[in-house]
Protein backbone atom coordinates (compact mmCIF):
# COMPACT_ATOMS: atom_id res chain seq x y z
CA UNK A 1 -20.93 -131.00 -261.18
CA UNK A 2 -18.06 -129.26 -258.91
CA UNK A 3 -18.14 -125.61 -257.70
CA UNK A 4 -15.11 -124.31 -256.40
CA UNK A 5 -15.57 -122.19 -253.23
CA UNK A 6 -14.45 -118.55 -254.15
CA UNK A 7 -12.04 -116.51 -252.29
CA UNK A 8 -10.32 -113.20 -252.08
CA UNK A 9 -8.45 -112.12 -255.13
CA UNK A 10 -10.02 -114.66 -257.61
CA UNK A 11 -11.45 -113.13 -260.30
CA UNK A 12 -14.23 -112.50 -262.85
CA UNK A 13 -12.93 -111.22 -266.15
CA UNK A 14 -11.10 -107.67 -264.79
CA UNK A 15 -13.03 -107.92 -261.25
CA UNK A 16 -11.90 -109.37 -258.23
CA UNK A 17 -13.13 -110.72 -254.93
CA UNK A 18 -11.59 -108.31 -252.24
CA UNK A 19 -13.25 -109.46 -248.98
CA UNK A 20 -13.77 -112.92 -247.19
CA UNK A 21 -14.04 -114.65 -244.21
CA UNK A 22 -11.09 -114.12 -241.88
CA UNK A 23 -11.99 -117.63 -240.07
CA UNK A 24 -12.35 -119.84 -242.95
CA UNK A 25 -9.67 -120.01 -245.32
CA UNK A 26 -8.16 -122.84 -247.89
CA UNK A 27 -4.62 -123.17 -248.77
CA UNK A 28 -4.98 -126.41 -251.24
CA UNK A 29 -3.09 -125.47 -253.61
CA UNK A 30 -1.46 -122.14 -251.82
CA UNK A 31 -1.20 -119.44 -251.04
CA UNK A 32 -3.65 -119.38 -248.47
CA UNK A 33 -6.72 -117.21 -249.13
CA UNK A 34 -10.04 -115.84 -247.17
CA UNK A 35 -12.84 -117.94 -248.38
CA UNK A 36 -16.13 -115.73 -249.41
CA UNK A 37 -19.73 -115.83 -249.15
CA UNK A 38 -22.56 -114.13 -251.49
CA UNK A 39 -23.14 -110.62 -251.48
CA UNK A 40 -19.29 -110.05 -250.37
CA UNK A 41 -16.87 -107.07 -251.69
CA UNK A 42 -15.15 -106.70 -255.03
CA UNK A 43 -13.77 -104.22 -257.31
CA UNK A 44 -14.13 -104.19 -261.24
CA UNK A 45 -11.09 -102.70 -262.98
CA UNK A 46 -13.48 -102.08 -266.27
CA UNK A 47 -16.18 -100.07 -264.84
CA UNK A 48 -13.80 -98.86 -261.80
CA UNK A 49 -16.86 -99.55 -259.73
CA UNK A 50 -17.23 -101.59 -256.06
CA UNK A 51 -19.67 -104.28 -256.16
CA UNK A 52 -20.81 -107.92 -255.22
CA UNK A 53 -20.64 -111.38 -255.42
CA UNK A 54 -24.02 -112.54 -256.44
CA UNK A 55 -25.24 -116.22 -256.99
CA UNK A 56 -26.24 -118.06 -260.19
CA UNK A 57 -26.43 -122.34 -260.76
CA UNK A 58 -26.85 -124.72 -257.93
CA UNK A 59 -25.27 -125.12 -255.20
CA UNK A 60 -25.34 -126.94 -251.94
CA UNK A 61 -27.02 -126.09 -248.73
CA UNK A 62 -24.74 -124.59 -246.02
CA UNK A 63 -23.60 -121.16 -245.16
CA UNK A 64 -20.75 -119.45 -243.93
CA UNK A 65 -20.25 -118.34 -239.92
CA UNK A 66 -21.60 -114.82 -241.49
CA UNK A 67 -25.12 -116.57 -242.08
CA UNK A 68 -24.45 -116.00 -245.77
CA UNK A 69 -24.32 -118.69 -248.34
CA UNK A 70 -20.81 -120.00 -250.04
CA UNK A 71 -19.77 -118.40 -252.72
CA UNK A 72 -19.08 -120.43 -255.56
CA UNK A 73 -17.25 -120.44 -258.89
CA UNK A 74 -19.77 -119.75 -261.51
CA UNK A 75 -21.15 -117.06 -259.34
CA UNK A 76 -21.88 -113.56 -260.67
CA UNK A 77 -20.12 -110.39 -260.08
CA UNK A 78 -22.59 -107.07 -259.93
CA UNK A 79 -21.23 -104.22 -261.03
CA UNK A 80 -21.53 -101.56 -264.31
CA UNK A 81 -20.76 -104.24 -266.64
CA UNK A 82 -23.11 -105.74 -268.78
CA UNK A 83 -23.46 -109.37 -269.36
CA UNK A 84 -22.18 -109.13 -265.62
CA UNK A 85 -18.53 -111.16 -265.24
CA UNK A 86 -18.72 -114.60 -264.04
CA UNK A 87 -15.77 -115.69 -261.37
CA UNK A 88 -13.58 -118.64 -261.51
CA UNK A 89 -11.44 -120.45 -259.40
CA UNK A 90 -9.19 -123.48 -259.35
CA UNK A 91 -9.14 -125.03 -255.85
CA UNK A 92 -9.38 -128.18 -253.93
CA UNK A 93 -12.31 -126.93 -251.48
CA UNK A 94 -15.54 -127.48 -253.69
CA UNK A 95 -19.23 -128.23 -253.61
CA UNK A 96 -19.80 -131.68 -255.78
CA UNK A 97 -22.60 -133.00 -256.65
CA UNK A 98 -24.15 -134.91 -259.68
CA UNK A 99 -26.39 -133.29 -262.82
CA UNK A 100 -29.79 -134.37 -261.21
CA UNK A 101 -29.03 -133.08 -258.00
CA UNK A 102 -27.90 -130.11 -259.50
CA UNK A 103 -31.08 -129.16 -261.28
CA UNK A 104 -33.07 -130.03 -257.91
CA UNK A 105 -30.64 -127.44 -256.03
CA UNK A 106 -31.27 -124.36 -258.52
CA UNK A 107 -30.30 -121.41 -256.30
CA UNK A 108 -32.82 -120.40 -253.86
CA UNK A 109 -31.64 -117.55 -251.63
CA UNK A 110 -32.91 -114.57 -250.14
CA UNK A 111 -32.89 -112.19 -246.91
CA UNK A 112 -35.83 -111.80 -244.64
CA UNK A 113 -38.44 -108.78 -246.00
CA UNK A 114 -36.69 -108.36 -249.35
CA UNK A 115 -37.95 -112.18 -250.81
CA UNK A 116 -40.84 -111.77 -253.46
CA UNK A 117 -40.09 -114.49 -255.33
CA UNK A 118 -37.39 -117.79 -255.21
CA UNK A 119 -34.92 -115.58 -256.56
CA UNK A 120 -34.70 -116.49 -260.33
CA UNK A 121 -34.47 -112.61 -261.02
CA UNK A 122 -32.63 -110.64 -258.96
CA UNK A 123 -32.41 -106.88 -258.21
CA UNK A 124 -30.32 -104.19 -255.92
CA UNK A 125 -29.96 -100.41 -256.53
CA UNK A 126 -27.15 -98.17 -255.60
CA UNK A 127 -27.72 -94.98 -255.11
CA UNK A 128 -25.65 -91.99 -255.61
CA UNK A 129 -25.62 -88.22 -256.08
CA UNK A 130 -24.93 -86.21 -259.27
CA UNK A 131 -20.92 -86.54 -258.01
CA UNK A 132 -20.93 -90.34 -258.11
CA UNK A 133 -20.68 -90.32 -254.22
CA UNK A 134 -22.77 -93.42 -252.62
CA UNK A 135 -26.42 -91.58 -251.10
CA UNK A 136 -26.23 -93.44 -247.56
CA UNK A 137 -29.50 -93.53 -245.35
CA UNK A 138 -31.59 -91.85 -248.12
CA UNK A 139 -35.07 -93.24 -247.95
CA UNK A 140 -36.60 -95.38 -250.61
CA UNK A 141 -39.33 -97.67 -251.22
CA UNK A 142 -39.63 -100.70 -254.27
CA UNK A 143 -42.78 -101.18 -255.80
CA UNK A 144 -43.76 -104.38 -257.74
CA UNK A 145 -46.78 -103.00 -259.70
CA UNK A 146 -48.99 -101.08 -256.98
CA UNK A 147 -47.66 -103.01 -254.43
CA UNK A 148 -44.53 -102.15 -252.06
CA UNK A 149 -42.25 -105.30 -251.97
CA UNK A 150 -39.22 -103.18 -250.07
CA UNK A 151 -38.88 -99.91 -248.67
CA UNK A 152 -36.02 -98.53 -245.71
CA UNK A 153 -32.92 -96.30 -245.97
CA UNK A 154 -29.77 -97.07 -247.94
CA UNK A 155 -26.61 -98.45 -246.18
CA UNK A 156 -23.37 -96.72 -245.33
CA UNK A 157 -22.65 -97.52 -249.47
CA UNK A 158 -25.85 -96.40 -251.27
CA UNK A 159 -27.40 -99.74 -251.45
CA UNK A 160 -31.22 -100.92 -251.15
CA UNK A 161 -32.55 -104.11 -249.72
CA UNK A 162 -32.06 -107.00 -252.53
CA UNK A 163 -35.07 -107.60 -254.49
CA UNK A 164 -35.84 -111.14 -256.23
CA UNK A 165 -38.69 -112.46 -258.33
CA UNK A 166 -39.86 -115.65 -259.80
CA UNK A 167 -40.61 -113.78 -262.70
CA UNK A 168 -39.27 -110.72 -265.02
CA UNK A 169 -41.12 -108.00 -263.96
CA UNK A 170 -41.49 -104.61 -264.12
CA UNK A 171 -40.38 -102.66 -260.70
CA UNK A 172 -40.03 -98.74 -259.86
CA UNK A 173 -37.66 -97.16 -257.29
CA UNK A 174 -39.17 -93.87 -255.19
CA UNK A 175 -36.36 -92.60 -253.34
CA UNK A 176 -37.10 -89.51 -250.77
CA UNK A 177 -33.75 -86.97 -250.47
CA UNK A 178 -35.92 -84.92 -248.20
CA UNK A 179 -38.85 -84.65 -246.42
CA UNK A 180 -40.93 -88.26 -246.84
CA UNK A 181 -44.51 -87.85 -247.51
CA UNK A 182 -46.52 -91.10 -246.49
């Protein structure tokens, strides 16, 4: 199997990759570009929403100097379309390895306090007010049945801690736009 490393500009149906790493780049073939890792930047020209690069298939260990894994073609854009769009790229800067391999290296990422599960499902809210505008450090908590798997403020673009399961399941969102009661 060979996954291409993803970059700025390449693209996932009508979205596109529009932030990488300014000290890792590839120009075989050119133009040179700013390779990406997960959870980077892009823009959907369907839904005219901002989103992310998220992962799905195997991939290689290794990360980028950001901490983050490698972004790879195959890879998953989030955004408001539904099936989500899945990037590709044509490049000589790739993770290969063979079929076996592959199904040993199923995706397993995750950030510190936000892992539930391995990953297999995969969850991240944005919130926003009645005008569409991102709701930065609103308070929130994520609740896997009665218990709370997440809970913080949003970021300067609306978004929650990433959630991930092993399993479907169902989850609920409490979000606090005032005064918190514990």
């Amino acid at each position: 199997m060979r996954r291409v490393f993803l970059g700025i500009g390449d693209e996932a149906g009508d979205a596109f990759i529009t932030e990488g790493l300014p000290s890792v780049t590839c120009s075989n073939p050119p133009p040179e570009v700013n390779i990406s890792t997960l959870y980077m930047k892009t823009y959907c020209r369907a839904c005219k929403q901002e989103g992310y690069i998220a992962p799905r298939g195997p991939r290689l260990k290794g990360t980028g100097p950001n901490g983050q894994p490698w972004a790879l073609s195959g890879d998953i854009n989030i955004c408001g379309c539904s099936p989500p769009p899945v990037f590709y790229a044509e490049r000589n800067m790739a993770q290969v390895f063979d079929s076996d391999e592959g199904a040993r290296r199923m995706t397993n990422v995750h950030n510190s306090g936000s892992r539930v599960g391995s990953g297999l499902y995969d969850e991240q809210y944005m919130l926003k007010g009645g005008d569409g505008q991102a709701l930065a450090n609103v308070g929130y908590r994520v609740l896997v049945g009665s218990k709370v798997v997440a809970s913080g403020t949003s970021d300067a673009n609306g978004r929650t801690q990433r959630i991930r399961t092993d399993e479907s399941r169902s989850i609920r969102l409490d979000v606090y736009l005032g005064h918190r009661e514990e």
